[in-house]
Protein backbone atom coordinates (compact mmCIF):
# COMPACT_ATOMS: atom_id res chain seq x y z
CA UNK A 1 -2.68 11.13 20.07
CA UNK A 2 -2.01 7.94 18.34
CA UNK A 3 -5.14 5.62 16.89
CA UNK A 4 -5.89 2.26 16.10
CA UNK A 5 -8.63 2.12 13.18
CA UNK A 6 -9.50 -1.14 12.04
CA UNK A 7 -11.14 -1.34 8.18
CA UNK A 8 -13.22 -3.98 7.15
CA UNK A 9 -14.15 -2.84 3.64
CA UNK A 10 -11.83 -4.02 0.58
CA UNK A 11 -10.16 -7.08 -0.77
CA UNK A 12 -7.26 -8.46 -1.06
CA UNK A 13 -5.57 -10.09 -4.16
CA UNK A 14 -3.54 -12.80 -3.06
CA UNK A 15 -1.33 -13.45 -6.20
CA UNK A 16 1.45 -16.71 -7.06
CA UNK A 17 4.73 -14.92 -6.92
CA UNK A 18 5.48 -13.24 -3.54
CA UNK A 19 9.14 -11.71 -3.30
CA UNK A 20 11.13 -14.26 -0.94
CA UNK A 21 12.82 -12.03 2.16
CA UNK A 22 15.89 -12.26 0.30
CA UNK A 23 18.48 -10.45 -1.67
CA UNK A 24 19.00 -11.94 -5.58
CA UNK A 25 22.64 -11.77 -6.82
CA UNK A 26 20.88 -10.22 -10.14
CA UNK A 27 23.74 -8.83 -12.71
CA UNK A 28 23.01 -5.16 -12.01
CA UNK A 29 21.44 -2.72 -14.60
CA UNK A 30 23.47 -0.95 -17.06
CA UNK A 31 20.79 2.39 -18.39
CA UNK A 32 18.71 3.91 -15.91
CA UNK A 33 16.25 6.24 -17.56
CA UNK A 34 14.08 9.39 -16.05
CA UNK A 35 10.64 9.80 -17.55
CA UNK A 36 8.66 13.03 -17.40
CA UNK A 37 5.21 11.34 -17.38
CA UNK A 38 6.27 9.22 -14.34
CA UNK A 39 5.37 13.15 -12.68
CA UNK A 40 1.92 13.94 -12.86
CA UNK A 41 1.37 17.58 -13.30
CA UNK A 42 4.84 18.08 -14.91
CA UNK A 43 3.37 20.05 -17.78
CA UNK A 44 6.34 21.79 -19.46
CA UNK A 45 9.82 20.17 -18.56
CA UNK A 46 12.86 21.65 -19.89
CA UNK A 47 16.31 19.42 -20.56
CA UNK A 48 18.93 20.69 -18.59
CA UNK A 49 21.42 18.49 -20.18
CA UNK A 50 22.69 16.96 -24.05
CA UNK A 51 23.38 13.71 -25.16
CA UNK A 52 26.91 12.60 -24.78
CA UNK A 53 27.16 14.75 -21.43
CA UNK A 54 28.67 12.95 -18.33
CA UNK A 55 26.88 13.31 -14.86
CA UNK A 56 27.00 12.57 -11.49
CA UNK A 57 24.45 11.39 -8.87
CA UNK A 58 22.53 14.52 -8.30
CA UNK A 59 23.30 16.35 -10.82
CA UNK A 60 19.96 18.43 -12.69
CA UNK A 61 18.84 16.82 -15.83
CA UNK A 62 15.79 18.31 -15.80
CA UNK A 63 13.08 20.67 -14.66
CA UNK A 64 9.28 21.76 -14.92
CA UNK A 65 9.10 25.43 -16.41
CA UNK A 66 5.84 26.25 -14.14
CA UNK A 67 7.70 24.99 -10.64
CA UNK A 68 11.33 25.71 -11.98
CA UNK A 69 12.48 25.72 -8.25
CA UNK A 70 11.71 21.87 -8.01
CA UNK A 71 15.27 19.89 -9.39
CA UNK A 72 14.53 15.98 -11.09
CA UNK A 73 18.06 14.65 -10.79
CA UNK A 74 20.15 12.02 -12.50
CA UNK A 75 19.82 9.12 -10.27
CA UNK A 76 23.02 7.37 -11.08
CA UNK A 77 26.73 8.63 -12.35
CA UNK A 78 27.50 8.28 -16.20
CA UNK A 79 26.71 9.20 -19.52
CA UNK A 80 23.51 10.75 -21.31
CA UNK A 81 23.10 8.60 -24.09
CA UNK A 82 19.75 9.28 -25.32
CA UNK A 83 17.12 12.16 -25.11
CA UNK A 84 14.09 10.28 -26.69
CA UNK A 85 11.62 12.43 -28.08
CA UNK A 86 7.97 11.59 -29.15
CA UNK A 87 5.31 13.02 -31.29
CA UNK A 88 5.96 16.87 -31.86
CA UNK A 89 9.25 16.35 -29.74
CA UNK A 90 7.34 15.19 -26.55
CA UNK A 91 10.17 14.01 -24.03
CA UNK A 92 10.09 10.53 -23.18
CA UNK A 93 12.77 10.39 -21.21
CA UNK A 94 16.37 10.67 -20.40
CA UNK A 95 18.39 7.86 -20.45
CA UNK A 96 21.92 7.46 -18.76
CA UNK A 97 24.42 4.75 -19.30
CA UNK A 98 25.71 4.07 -15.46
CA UNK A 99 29.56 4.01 -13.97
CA UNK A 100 30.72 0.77 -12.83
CA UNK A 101 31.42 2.87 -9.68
CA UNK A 102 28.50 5.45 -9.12
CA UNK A 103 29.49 8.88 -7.75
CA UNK A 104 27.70 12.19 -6.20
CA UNK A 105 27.68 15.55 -6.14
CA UNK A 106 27.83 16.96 -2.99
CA UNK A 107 26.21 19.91 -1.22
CA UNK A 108 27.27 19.31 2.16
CA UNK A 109 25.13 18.38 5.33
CA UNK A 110 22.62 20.17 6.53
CA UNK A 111 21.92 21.35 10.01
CA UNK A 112 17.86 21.66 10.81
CA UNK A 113 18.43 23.51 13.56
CA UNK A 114 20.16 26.75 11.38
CA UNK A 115 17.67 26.88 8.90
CA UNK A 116 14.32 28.31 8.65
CA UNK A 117 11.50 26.38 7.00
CA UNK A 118 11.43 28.48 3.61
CA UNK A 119 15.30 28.03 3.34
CA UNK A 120 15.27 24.22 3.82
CA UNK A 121 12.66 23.95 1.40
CA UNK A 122 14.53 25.59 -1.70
CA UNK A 123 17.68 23.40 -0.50
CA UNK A 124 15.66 20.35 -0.60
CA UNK A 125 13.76 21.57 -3.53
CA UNK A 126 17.33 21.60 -5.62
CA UNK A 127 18.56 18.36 -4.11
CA UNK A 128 16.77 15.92 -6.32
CA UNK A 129 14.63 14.42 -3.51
CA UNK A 130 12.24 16.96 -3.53
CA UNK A 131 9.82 15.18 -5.90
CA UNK A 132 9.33 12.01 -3.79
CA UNK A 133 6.86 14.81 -2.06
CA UNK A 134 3.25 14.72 -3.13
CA UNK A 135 0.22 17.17 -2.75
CA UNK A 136 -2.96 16.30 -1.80
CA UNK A 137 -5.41 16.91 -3.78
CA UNK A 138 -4.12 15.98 -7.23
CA UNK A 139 -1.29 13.68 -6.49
CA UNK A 140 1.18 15.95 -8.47
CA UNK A 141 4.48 17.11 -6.95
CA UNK A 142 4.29 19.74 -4.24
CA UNK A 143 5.06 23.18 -4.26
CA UNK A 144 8.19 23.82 -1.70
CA UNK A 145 6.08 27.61 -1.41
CA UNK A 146 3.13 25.92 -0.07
CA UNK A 147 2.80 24.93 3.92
CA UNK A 148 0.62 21.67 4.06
CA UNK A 149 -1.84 21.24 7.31
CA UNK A 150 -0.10 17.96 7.60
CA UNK A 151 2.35 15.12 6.10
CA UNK A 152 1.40 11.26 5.45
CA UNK A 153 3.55 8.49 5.66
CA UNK A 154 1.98 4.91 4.80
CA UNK A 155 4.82 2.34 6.14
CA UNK A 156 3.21 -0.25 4.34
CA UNK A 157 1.66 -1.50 1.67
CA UNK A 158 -1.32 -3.95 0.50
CA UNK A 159 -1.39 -3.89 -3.12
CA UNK A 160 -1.07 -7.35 -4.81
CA UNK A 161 2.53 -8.54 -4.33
CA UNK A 162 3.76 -5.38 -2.53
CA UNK A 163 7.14 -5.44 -1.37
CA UNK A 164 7.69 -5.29 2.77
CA UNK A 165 9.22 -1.88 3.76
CA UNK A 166 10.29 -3.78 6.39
CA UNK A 167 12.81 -5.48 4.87
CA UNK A 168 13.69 -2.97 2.50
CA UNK A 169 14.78 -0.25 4.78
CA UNK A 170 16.63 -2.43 6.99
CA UNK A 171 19.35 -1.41 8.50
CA UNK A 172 17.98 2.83 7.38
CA UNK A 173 16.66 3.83 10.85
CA UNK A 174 18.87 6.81 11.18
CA UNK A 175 18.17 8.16 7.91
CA UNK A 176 14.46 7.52 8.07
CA UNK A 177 14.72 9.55 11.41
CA UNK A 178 16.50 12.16 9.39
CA UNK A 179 14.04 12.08 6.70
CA UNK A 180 10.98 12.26 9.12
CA UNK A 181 12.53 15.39 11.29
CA UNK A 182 12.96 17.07 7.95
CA UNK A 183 9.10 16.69 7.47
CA UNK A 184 8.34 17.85 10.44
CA UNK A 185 10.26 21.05 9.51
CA UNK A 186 8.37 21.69 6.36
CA UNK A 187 4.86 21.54 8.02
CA UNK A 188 2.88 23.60 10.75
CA UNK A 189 1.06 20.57 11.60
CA UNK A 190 1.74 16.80 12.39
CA UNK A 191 3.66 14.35 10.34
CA UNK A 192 1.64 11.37 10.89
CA UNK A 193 3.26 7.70 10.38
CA UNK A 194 0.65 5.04 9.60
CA UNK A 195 2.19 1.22 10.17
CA UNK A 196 0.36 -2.19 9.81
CA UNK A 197 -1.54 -2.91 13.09
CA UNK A 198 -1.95 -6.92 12.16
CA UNK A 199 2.19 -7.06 12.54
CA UNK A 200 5.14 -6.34 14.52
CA UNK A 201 6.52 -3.13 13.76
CA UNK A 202 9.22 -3.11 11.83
CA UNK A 203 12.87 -1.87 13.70
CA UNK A 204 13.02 0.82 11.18
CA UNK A 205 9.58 2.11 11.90
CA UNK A 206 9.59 1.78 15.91
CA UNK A 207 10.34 4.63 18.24
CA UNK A 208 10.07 7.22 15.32
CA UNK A 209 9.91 10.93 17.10
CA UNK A 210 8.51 13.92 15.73
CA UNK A 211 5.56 11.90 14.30
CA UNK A 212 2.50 10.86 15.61
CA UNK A 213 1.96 6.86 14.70
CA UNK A 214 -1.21 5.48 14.05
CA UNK A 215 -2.60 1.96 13.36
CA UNK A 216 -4.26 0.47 10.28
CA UNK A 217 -5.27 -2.78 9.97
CA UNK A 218 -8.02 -4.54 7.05
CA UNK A 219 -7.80 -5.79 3.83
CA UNK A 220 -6.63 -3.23 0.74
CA UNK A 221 -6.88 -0.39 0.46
CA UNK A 222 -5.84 0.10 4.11
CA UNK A 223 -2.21 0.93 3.18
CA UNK A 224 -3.09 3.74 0.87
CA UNK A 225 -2.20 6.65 2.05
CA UNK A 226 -5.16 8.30 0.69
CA UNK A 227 -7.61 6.35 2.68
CA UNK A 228 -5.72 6.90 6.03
CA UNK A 229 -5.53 10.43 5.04
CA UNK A 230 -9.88 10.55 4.69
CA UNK A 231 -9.78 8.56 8.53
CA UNK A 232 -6.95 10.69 10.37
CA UNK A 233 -7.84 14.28 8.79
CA UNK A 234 -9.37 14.29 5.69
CA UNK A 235 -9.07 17.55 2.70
CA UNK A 236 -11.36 20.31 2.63
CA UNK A 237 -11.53 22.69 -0.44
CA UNK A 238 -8.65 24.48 -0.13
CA UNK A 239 -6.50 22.56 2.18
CA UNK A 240 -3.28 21.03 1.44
CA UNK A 241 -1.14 17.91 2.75
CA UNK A 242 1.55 16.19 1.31
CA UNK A 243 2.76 12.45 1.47
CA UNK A 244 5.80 10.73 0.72
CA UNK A 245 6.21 7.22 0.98
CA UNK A 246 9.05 5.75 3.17
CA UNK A 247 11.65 5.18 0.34
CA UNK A 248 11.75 8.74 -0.43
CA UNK A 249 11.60 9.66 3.62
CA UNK A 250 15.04 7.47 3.51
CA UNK A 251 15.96 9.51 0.26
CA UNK A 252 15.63 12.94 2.11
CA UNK A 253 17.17 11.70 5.40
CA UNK A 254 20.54 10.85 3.53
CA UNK A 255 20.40 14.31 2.15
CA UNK A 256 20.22 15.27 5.51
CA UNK A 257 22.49 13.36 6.90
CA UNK A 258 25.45 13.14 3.97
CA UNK A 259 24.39 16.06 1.37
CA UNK A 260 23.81 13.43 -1.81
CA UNK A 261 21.02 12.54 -3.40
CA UNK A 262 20.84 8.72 -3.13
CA UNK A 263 18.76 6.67 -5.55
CA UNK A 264 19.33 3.62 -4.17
CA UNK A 265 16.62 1.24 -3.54
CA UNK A 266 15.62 -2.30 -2.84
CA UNK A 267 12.47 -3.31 -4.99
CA UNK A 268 10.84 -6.66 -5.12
CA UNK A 269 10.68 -9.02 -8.26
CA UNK A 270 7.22 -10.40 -7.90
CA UNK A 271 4.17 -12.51 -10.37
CA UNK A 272 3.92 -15.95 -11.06
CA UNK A 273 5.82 -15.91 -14.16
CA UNK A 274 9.06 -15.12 -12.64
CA UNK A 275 11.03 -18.13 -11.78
CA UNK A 276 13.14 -16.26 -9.11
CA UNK A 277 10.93 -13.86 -7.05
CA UNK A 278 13.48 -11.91 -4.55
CA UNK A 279 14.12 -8.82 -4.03
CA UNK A 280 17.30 -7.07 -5.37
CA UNK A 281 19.18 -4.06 -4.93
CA UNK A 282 18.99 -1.25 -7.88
CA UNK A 283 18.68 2.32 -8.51
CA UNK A 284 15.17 4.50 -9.78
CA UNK A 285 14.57 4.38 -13.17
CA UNK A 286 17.02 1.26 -13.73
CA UNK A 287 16.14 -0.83 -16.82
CA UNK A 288 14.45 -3.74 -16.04
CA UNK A 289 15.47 -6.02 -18.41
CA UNK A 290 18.39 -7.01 -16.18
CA UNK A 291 16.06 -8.59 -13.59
CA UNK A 292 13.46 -10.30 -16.59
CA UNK A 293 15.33 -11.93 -18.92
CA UNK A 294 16.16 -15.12 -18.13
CA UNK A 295 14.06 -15.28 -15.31
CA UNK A 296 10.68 -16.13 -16.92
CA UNK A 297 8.69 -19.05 -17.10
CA UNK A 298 7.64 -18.53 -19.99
CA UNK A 299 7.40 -16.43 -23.00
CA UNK A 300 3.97 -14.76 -23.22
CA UNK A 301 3.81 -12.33 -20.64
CA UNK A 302 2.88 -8.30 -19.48
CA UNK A 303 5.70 -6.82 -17.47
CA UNK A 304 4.78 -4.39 -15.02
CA UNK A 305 6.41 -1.93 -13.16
CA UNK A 306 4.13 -1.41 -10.01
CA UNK A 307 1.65 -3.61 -9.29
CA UNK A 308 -0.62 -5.24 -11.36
CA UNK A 309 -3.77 -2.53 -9.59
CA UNK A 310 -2.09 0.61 -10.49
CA UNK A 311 1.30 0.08 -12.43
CA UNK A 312 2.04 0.57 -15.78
CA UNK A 313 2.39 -1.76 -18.69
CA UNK A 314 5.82 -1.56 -19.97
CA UNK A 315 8.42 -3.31 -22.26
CA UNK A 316 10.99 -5.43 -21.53
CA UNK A 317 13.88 -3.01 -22.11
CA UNK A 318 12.04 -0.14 -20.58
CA UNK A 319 12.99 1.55 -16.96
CA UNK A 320 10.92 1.42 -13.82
CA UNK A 321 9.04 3.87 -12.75
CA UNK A 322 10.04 6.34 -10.15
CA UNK A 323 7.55 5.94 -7.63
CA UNK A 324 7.29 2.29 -8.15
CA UNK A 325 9.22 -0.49 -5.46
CA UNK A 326 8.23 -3.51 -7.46
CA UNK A 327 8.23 -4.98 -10.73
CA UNK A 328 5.28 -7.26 -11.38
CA UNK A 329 4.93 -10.23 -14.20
CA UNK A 330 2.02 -12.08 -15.11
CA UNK A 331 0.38 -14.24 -18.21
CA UNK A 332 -0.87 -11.81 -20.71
CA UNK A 333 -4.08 -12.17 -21.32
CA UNK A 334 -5.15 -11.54 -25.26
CA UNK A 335 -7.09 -14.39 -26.00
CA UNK A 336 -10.51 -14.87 -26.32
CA UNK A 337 -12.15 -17.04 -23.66
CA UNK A 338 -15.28 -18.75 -24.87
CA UNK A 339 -18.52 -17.60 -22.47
CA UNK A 340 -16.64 -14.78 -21.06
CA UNK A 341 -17.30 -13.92 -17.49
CA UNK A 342 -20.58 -16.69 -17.69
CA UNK A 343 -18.57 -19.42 -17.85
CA UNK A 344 -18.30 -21.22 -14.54
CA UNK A 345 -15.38 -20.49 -13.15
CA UNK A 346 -13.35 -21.19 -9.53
CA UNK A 347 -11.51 -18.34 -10.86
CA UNK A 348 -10.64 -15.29 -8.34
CA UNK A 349 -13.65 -12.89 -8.28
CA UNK A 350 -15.03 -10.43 -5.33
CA UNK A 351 -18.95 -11.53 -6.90
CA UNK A 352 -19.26 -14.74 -5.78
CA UNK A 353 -21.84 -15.53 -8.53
CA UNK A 354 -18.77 -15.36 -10.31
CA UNK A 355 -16.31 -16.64 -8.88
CA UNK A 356 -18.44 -19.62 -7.83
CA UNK A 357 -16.37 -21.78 -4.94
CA UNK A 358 -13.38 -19.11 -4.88
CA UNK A 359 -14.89 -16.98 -2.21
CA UNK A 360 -14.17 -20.62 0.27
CA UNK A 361 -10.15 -20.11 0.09
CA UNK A 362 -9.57 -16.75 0.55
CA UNK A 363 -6.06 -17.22 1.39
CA UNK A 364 -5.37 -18.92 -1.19
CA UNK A 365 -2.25 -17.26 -3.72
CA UNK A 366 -3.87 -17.64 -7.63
CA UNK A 367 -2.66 -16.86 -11.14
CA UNK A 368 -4.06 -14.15 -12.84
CA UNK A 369 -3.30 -12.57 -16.43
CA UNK A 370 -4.44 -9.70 -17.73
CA UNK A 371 -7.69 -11.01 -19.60
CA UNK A 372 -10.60 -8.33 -18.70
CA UNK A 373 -13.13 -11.45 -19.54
CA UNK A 374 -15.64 -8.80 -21.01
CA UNK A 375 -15.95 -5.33 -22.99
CA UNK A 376 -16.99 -2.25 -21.74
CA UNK A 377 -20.65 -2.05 -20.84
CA UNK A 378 -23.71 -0.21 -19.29
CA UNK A 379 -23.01 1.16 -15.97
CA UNK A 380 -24.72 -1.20 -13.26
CA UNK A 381 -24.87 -0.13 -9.74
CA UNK A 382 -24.28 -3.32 -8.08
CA UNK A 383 -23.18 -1.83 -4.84
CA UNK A 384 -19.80 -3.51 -5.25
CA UNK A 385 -17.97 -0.30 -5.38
CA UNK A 386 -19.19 0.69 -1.77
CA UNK A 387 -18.08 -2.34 -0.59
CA UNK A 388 -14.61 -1.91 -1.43
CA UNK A 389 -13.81 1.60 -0.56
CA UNK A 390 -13.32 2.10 3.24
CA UNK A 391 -14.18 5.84 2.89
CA UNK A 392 -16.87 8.11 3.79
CA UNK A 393 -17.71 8.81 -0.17
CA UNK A 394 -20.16 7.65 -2.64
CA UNK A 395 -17.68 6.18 -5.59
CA UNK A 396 -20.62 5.57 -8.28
CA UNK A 397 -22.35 9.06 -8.00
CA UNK A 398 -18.42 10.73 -8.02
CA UNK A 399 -17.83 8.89 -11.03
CA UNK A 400 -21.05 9.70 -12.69
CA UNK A 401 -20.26 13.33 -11.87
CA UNK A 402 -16.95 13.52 -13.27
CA UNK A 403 -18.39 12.06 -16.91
CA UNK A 404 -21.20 14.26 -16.85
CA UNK A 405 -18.20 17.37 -15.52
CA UNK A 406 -20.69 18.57 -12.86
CA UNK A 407 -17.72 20.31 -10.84
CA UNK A 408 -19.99 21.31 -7.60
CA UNK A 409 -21.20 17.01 -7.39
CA UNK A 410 -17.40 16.26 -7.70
CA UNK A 411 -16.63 18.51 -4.87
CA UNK A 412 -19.49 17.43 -3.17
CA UNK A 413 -18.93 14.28 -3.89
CA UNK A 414 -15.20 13.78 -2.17
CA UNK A 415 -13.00 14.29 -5.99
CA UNK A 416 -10.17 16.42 -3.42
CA UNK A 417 -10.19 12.93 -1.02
CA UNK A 418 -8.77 10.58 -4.08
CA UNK A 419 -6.05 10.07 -6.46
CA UNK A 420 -6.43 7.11 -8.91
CA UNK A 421 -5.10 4.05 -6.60
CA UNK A 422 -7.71 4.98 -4.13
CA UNK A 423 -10.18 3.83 -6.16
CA UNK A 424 -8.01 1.25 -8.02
CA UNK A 425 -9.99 -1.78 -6.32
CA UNK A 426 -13.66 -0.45 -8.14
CA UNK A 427 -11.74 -0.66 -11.99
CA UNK A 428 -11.02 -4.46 -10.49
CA UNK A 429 -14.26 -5.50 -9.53
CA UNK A 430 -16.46 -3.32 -11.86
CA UNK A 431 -18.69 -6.03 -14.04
CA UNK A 432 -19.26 -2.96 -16.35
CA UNK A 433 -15.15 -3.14 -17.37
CA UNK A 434 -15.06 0.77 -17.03
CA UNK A 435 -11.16 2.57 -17.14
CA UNK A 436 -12.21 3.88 -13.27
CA UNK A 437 -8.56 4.93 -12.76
CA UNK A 438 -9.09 7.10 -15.83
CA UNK A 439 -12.08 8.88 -14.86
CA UNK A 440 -10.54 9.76 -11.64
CA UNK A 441 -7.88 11.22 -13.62
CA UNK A 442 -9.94 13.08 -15.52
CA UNK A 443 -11.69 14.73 -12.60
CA UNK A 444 -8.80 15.86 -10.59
CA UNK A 445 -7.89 17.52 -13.99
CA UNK A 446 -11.57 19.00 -14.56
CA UNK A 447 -11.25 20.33 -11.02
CA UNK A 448 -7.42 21.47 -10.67
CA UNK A 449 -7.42 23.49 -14.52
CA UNK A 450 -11.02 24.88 -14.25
């Protein structure tokens, strides 16, 4: 049965630089790169391929010795035209150097009806698509042997500056349809689609079958899928679900419906330092560059792919990430600010003693940069970190478990609930400046090698 659950813990960053419900004629990207460490839990990866090799859409560039059935495909047709290698030959990444005219490689449709779970899984698992799937706990990419008690689908998001799915997947309600009946052939249990119950439903999202849709409304976190996941059927020790968000549901339903692996996706252009924030059509891993330059207000800035809660800091001639829809970019922030955090401020803040008069226009859209205003301190409970996660857990005492590596507290504790972003709003409001998001990552990692 569908339900309605309305959260009232969390916050929401309302940011300058909202994407415009638009298309940008942007010139479009010439390299599109695949990075190794965009995959968490990829621990060995092997090169399938050699510079100066020409590929199409599809085609296997790569794959993770320890889950060698799983395929990471070249997104786009062209040529390989750098393997970049780090310390003691570390891949970096893979970088291609697109067609003009981008082409596939072609397996074929495929028929759900013929095929039994375990045989659509390895198909899917060598189609390139297969790593837009994600296990819970961990938040690495799933194992096509495993049968999860249930798939999540978040249809929206409420990160700072997150695009609208909406809008993006317009005109993709037969392959999302596709997509979604192929989850609900790789699980025993329900597929459950989560929309935004403060809004319309989107076209692309209404009338879905073979999921069960529930309603979220509050401020973030409530489109993480990890916190509707904790309120519709949350993880025991030793259970597993999976997620995917709806870009890669759309990726998997063209699979279905045409046999290629499409990487094509619309991702917003968002932060107050753009001077043209649209969205604009692209491909994963496509260099960013393309939509930066020349669309800045000004020189100083951090470019992020993601958003500014949970993305990653990148360069201007770097590639976005492949789980990320939007590129973010705001002031940079490396400048010392006389008084710190005690200087009286109007500036955005969830402690009001802080942010002094903020707290009185909620809805109204600020510039931020990435100035911390403070060093890393003693650990204060303030209570603050309660008060922004709308889950059943105690986020202080987990964290103070995972640095002291007390593995029965963590499990205790709710460390199989959360993946970084869930607790992505405590780093933010944390007085104590503390790398949260790190010491989440470093429990999943105490718990999943012990």
């Amino acid at each position: 049965m569908s339900k309605i659950l309305k959260l009232k813990k969390g916050f929401d960053i309302k940011l300058v630089g909202k994407a415009k419900l638009e298309l940008a004629n942007f010139s479009p990207a010439q390299t599109f790169a695949i990075k190794p460490t965009d995959f968490v839990g990829l621990q060995r990866p092997k090169v399938l391929v050699n510079e100066g090799d020409t590929v199409k859409a599809g085609t296997p560039i790569l794959i993770d010795k320890s889950l060698d059935q799983v395929i990471y495909a070249a997104p786009v047709s062209g040529e390989i035209i750098e393997i970049k290698r780090g310390d003691k030959r570390k891949l970096l990444e893979i970088k291609i150097l697109a067609d003009k005219t981008i082409t596939h490689l072609s397996s074929g449709k495929t028929d759900l009806a013929t095929l039994d779970r375990v045989t659509f899984a390895a198909k899917l698992a060598a189609s390139g698509t297969w790593p837009n799937i994600i296990q819970r706990p961990f938040g690495i990419v799933a194992n096509p042997a495993d049968t999860p008690k249930a798939i999540f689908v978040s249809a929206f998001d409420t990160h700072p500056l997150a695009p609208d799915f909406g809008f993006t997947l317009q005109g993709e309600e037969r392959a999302f349809q596709a997509g979604m009946d192929a989850l609900a052939k790789l699980t025993s249990g329900k597929v459950h689609l989560n929309v935004d119950g403060s809004k319309p439903v989107p076209a692309v999202f209404a009338g879905v079958k073979n999921a069960q849709t529930n309603q979220f409304s509050g401020p973030h976190p409530a489109g993480n899928v990890g916190v509707q996941i904790h309120h519709l059927d949350p993880i025991n020790k030793g259970e597993i679900v999976w997620t995917v968000n709806p870009t890669g549901v759309v990726q998997i339903g063209k699979f279905i419906l045409e046999g290629i692996y499409d990487a094509s996706k619309i991702i917003a252009v968002t932060g107050s330092e753009v001077t043209k924030a649209a969205y604009v059509k692209t491909y994963v891993g496509a260099c960013v560059s393309t939509f930066v330059k020349g669309n800045l207000n000004s020189g100083h800035v951090r470019v992020i792919s993601g958003n500014v809660l949970t993305g990653e800091k990148i360069a201007m001639e770097d590639s976005l990430g492949f789980y990320h829809n939007q590129i973010t970019v705001i002031p940079e922030g490396d400048y010392f600010e006389f008084l710190g955090w005690a200087k009286p401020t109007t500036k955005l803040s969830f402690h009001r003693a802080l942010g002094l008069f903020s707290f009185l226009t909620p809805n109204k859209e600020v510039v931020l940069d990435s100035n911390c205003r403070g060093e890393e301190r003693a650990f204060v409970q303030t209570g603050v970190f309660e008060a922004v996660t709308p889950m059943d857990i105690l986020p202080v005492y987990l964290l103070k478990a995972i640095m002291a590596e007390d593995f029965d507290e963590m499990e205790e504790l709710g460390i199989y609930e959360v993946v970084e972003e869930d607790l992505a709003l405590c780093e933010f409001v944390d007085v104590s400046k503390h790398p949260v998001q790190e010491w989440v990552r470093k429990g999943i990692e105490l718990i999943q090698y012990s």
